[in-house]
N, C-alpha and C. Protein backbone atom coordinates (compact mmCIF):
# COMPACT_ATOMS: atom_id res chain seq x y z
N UNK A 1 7.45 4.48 7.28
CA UNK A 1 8.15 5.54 6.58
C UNK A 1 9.65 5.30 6.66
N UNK A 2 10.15 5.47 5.54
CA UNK A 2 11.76 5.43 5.47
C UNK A 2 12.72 6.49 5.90
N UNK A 3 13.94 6.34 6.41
CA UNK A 3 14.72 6.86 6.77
C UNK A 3 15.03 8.03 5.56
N UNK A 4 15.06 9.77 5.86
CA UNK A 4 15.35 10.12 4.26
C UNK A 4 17.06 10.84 5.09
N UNK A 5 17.99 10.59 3.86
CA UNK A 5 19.12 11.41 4.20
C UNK A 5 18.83 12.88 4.52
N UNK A 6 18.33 13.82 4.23
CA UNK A 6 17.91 14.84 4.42
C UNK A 6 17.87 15.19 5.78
N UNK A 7 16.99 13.91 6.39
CA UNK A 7 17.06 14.09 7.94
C UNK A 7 17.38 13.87 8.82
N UNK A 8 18.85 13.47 8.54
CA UNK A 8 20.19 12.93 9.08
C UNK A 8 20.94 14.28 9.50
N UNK A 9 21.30 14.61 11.08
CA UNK A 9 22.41 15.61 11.45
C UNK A 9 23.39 14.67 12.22
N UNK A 10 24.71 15.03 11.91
CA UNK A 10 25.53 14.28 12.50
C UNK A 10 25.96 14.61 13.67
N UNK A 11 25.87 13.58 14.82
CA UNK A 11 25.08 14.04 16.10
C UNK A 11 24.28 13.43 16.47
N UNK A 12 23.22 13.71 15.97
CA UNK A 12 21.81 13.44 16.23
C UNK A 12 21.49 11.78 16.71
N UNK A 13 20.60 11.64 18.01
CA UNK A 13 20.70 10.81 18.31
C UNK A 13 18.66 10.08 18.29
N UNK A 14 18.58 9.11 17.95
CA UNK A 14 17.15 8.52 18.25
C UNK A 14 17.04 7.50 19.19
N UNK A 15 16.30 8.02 20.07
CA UNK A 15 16.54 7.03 21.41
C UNK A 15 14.90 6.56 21.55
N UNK A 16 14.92 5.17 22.27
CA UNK A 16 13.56 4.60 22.72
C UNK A 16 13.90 3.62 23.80
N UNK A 17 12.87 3.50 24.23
CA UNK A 17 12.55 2.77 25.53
C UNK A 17 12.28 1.31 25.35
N UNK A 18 13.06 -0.11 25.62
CA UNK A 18 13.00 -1.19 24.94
C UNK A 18 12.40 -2.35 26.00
N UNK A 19 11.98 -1.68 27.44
CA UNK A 19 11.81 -2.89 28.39
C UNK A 19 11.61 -2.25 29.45
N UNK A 20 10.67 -1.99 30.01
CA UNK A 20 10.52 -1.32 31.49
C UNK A 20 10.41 -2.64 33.01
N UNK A 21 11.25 -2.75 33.65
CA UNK A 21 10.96 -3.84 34.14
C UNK A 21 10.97 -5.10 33.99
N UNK A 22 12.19 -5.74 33.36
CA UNK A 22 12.41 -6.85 32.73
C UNK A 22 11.98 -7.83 33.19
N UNK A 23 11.42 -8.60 33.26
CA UNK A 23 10.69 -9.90 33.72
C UNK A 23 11.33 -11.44 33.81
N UNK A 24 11.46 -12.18 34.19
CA UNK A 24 11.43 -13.43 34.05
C UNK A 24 10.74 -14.25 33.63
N UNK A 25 9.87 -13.77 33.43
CA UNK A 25 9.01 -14.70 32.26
C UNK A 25 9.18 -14.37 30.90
N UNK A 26 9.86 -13.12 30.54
CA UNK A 26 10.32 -12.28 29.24
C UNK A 26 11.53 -13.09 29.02
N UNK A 27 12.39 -13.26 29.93
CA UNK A 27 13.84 -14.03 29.74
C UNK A 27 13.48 -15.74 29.54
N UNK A 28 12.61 -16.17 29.95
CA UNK A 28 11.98 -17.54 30.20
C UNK A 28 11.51 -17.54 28.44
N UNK A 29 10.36 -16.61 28.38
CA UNK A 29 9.96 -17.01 27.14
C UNK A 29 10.95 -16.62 25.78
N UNK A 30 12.06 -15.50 25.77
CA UNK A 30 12.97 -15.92 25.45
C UNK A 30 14.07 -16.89 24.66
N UNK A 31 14.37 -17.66 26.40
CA UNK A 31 15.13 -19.17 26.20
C UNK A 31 14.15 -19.89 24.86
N UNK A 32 12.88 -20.02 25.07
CA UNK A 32 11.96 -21.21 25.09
C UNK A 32 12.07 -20.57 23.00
N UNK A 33 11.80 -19.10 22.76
CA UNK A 33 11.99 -19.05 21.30
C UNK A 33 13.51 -19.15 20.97
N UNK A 34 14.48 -18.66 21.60
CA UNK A 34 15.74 -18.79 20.92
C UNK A 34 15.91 -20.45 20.84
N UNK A 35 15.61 -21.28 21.69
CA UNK A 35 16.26 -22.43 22.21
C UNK A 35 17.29 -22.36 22.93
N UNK A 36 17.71 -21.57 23.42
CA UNK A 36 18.94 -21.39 24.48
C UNK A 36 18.86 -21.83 25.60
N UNK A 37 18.72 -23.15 26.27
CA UNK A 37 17.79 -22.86 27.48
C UNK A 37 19.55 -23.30 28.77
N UNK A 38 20.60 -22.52 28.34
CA UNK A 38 20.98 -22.34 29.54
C UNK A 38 20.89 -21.69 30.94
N UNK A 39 21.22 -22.63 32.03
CA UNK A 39 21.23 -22.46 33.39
C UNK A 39 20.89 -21.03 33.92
N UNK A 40 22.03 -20.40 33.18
CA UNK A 40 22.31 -19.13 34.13
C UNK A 40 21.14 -18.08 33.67
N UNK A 41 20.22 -18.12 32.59
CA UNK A 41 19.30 -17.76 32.05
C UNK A 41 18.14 -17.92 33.20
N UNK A 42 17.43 -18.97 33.22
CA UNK A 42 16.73 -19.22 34.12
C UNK A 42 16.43 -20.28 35.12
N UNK A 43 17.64 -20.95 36.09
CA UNK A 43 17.66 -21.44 37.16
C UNK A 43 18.51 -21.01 38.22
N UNK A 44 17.63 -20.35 39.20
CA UNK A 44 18.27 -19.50 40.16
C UNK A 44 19.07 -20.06 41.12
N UNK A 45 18.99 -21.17 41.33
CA UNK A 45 20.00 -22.52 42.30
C UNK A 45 21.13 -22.43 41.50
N UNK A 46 20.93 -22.34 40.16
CA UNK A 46 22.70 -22.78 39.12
C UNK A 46 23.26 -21.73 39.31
N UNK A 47 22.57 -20.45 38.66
CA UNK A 47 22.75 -19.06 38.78
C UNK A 47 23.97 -18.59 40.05
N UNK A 48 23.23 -18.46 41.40
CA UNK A 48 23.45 -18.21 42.44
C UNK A 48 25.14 -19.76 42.44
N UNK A 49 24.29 -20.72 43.20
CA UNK A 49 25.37 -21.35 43.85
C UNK A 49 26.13 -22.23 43.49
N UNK A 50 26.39 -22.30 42.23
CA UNK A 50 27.12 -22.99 40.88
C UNK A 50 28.19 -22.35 40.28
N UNK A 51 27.12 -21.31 40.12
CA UNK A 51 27.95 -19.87 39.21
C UNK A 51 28.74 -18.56 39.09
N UNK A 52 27.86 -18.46 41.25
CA UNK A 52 28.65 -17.40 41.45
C UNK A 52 27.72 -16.26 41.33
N UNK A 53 26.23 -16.08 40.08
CA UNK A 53 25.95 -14.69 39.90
C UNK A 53 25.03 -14.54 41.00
N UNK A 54 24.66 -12.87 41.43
CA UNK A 54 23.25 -12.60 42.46
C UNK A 54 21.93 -13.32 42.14
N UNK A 55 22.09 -13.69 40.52
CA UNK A 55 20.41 -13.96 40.60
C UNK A 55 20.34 -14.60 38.65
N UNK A 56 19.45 -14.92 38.06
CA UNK A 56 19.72 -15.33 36.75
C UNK A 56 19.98 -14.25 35.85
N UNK A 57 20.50 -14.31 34.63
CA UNK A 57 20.63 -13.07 33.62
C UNK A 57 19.87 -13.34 32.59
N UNK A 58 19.33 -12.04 31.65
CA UNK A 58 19.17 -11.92 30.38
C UNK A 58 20.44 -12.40 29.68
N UNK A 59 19.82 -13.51 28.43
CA UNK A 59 20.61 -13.04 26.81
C UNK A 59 21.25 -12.15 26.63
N UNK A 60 22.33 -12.46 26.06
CA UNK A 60 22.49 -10.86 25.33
C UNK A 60 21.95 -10.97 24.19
N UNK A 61 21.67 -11.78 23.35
CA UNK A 61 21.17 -12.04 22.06
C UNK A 61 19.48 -11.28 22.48
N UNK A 62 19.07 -11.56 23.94
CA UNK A 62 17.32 -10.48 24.01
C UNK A 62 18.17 -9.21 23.61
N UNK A 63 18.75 -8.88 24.51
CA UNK A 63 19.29 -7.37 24.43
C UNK A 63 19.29 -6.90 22.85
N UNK A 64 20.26 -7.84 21.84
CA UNK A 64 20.46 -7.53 21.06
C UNK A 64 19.06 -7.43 20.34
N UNK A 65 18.42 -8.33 20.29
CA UNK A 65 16.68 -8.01 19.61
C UNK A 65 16.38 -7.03 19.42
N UNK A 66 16.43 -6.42 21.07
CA UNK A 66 15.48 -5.62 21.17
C UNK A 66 16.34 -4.47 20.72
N UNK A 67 17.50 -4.65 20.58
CA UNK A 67 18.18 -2.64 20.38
C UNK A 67 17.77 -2.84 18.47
N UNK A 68 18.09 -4.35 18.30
CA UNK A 68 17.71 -4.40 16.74
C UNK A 68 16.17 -3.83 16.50
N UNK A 69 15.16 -4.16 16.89
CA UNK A 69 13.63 -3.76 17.07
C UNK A 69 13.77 -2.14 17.05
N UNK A 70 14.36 -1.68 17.73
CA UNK A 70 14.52 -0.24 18.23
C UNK A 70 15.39 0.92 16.63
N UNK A 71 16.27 -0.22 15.91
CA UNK A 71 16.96 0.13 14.77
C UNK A 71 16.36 0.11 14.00
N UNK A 72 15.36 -0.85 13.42
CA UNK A 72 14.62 -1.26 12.51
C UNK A 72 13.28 -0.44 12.49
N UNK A 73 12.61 -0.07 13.61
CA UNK A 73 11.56 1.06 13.83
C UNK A 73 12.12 2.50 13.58
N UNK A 74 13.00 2.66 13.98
CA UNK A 74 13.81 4.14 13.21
C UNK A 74 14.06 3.90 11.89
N UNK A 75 14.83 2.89 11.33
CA UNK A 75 15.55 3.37 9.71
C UNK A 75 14.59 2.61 9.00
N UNK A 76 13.41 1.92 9.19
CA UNK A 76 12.36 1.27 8.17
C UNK A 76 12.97 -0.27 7.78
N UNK A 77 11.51 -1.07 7.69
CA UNK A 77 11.92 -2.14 7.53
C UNK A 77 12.97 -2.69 6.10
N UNK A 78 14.03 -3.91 5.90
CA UNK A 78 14.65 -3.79 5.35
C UNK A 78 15.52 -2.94 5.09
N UNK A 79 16.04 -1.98 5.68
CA UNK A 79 17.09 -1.09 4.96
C UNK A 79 18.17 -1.30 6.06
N UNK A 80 18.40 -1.70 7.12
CA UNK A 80 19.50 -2.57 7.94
C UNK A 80 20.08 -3.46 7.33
N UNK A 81 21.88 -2.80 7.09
CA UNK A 81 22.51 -3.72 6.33
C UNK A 81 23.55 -3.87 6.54
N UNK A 82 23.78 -3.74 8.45
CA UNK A 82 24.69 -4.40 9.29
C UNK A 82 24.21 -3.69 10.71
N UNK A 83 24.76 -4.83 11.66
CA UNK A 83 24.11 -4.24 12.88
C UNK A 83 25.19 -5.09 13.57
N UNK A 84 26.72 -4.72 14.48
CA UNK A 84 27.35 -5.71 15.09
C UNK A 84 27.59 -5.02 16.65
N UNK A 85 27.57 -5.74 17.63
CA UNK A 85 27.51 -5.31 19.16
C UNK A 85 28.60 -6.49 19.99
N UNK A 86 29.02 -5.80 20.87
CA UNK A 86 29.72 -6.31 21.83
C UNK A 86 28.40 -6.03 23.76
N UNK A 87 28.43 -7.28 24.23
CA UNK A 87 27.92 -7.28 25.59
C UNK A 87 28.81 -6.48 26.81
N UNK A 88 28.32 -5.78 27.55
CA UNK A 88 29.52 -5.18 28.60
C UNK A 88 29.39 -4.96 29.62
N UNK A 89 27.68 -5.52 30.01
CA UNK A 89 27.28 -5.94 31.26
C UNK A 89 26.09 -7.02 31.08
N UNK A 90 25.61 -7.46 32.33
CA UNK A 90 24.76 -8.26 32.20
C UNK A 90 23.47 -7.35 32.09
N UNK A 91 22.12 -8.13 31.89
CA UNK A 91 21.04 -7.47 32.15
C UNK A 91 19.80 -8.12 32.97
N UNK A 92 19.97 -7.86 34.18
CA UNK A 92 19.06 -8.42 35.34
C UNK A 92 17.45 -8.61 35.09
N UNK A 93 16.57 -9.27 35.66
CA UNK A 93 15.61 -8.89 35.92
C UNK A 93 14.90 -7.56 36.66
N UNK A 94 14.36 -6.89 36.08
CA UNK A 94 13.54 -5.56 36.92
C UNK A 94 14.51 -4.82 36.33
N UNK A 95 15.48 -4.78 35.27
CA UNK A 95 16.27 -3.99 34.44
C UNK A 95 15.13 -3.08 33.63
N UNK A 96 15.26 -1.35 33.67
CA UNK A 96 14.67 -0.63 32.34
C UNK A 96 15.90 -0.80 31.19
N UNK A 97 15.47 -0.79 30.46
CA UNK A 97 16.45 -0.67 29.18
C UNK A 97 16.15 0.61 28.16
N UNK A 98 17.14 1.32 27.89
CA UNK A 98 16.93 2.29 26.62
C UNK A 98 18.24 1.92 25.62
N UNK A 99 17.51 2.45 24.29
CA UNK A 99 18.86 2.23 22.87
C UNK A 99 18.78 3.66 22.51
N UNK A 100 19.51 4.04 22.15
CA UNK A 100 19.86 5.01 21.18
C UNK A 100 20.72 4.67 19.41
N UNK A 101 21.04 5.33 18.84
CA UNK A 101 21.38 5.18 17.78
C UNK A 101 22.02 6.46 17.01
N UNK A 102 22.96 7.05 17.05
CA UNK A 102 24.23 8.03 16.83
C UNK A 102 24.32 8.19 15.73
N UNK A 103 24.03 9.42 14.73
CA UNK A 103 24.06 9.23 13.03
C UNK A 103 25.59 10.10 13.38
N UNK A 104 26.18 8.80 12.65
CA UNK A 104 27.82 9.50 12.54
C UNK A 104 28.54 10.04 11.19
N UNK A 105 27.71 9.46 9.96
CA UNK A 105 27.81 9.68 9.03
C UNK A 105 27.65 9.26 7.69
N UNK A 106 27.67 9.43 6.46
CA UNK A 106 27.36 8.52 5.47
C UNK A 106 28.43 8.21 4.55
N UNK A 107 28.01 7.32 3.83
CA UNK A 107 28.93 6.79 2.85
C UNK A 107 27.96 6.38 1.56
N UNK A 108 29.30 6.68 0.48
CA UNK A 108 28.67 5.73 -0.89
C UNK A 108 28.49 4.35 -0.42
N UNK A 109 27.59 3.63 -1.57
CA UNK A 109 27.77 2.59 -1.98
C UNK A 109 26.50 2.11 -2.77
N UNK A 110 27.31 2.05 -3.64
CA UNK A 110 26.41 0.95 -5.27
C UNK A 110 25.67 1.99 -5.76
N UNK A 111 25.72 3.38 -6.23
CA UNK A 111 24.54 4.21 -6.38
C UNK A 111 23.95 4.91 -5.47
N UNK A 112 23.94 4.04 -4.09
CA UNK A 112 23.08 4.33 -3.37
C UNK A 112 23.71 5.14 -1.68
N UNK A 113 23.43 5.41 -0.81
CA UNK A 113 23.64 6.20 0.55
C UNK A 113 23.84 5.48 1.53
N UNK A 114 24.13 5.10 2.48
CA UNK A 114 24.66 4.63 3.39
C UNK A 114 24.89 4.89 4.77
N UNK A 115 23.59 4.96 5.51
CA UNK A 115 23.74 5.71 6.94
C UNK A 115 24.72 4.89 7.77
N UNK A 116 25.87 5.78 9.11
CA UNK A 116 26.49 5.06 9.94
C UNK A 116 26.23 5.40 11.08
N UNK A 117 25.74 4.38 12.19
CA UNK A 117 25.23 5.09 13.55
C UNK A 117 25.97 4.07 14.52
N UNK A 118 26.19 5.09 15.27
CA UNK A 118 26.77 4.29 16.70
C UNK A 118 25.38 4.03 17.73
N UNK A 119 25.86 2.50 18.48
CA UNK A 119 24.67 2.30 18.75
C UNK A 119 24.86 2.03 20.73
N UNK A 120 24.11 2.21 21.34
CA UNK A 120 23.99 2.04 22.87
C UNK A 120 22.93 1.30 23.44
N UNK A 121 22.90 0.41 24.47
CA UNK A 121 21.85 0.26 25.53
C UNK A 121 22.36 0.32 27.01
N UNK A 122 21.35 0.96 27.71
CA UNK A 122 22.07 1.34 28.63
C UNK A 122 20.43 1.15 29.73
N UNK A 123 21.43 0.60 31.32
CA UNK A 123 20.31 0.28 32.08
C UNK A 123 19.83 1.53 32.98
N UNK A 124 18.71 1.12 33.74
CA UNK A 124 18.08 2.08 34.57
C UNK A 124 19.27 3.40 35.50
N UNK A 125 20.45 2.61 35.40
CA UNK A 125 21.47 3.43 36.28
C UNK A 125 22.37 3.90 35.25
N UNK A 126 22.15 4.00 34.17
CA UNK A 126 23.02 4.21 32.84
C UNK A 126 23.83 3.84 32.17
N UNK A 127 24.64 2.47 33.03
CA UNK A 127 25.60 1.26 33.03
C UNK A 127 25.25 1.42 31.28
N UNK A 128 26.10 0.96 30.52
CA UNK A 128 26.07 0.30 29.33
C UNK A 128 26.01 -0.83 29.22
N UNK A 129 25.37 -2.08 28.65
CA UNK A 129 25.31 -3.16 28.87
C UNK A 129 25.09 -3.93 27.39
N UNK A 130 24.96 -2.77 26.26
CA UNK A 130 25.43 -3.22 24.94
C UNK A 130 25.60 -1.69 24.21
N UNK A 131 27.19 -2.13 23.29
CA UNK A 131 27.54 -1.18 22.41
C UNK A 131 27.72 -1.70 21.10
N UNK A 132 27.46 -0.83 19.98
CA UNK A 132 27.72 -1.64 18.49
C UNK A 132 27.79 -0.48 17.27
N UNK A 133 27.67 -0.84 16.37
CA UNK A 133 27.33 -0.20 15.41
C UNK A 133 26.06 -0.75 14.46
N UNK A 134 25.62 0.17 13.43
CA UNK A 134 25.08 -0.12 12.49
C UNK A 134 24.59 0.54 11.59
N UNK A 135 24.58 0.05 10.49
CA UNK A 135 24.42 0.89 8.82
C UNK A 135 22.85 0.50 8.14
N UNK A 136 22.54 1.53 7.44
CA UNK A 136 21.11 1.08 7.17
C UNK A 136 21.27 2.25 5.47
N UNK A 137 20.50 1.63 4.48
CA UNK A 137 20.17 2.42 3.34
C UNK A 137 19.04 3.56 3.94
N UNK A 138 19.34 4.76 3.26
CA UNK A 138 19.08 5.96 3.04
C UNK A 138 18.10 5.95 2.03
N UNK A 139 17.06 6.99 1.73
CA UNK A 139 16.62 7.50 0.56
C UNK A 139 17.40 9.00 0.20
């Protein structure tokens, strides 16, 4: 079902649950589809005593997936027609993750409506660890 303007309050926020318990084999399998297969991802020797971090990190590009997955199940497939984020923490293993999505307002364009939402993920302790925006067509 599609997003209808109608049921847009500005305000209004749609939140979901994107990862309970983040895994290392989730970040592993991951690397293995993005092709990313840097260090600090998943080798805990580089990680740790190379690099400096407690332990390996998530992508932010998973992060980003999944808040995209979380956008795309709210406003219907295809009608995402920008989605841009900045990283602002890392995201550990045994991380919960939630997104939300902020209807801030609409706009013309081409005929057609134009939803604008501010967007969040935020970890088990509420840390933010991705912020962005994104626009999606309306009915």
């Amino acid at each position: 079902m599609a997003l209808n303007e109608k049921d847009l309050v500005a305000g209004a926020s749609h939140k979901a649950t994107l990862v309970s318990n983040l895994s290392r084999t989730q970040i592993v399998q991951y690397a293995g589809a993005s092709g990313d297969y840097n260090p600090l991802h998943s080798d805990e020797v580089f990680a740790k005593e190379v690099a400096g971090y407690p332990t390996v990190f998530a992508h932010g590009m998973l992060t980003m997936g999944m808040t995209g997955a979380m956008l795309t199940d709210y406003v219907g497939d295809g009608r995402l027609t920008k989605f841009g984020v900045r990283f602002t923490s890392q995201v550990w293993p045994g991380d919960d993750l939630e997104a939300s999505a902020t209807f801030t307002g609409m706009e013309a364009s081409g005929g057609g409506q134009l939803a604008n939402f501010d967007v969040i993920t935020t970890n088990q302790d509420g840390t933010v660890v991705l912020k962005g925006y994104a626009q999606a067509r309306v009915d």
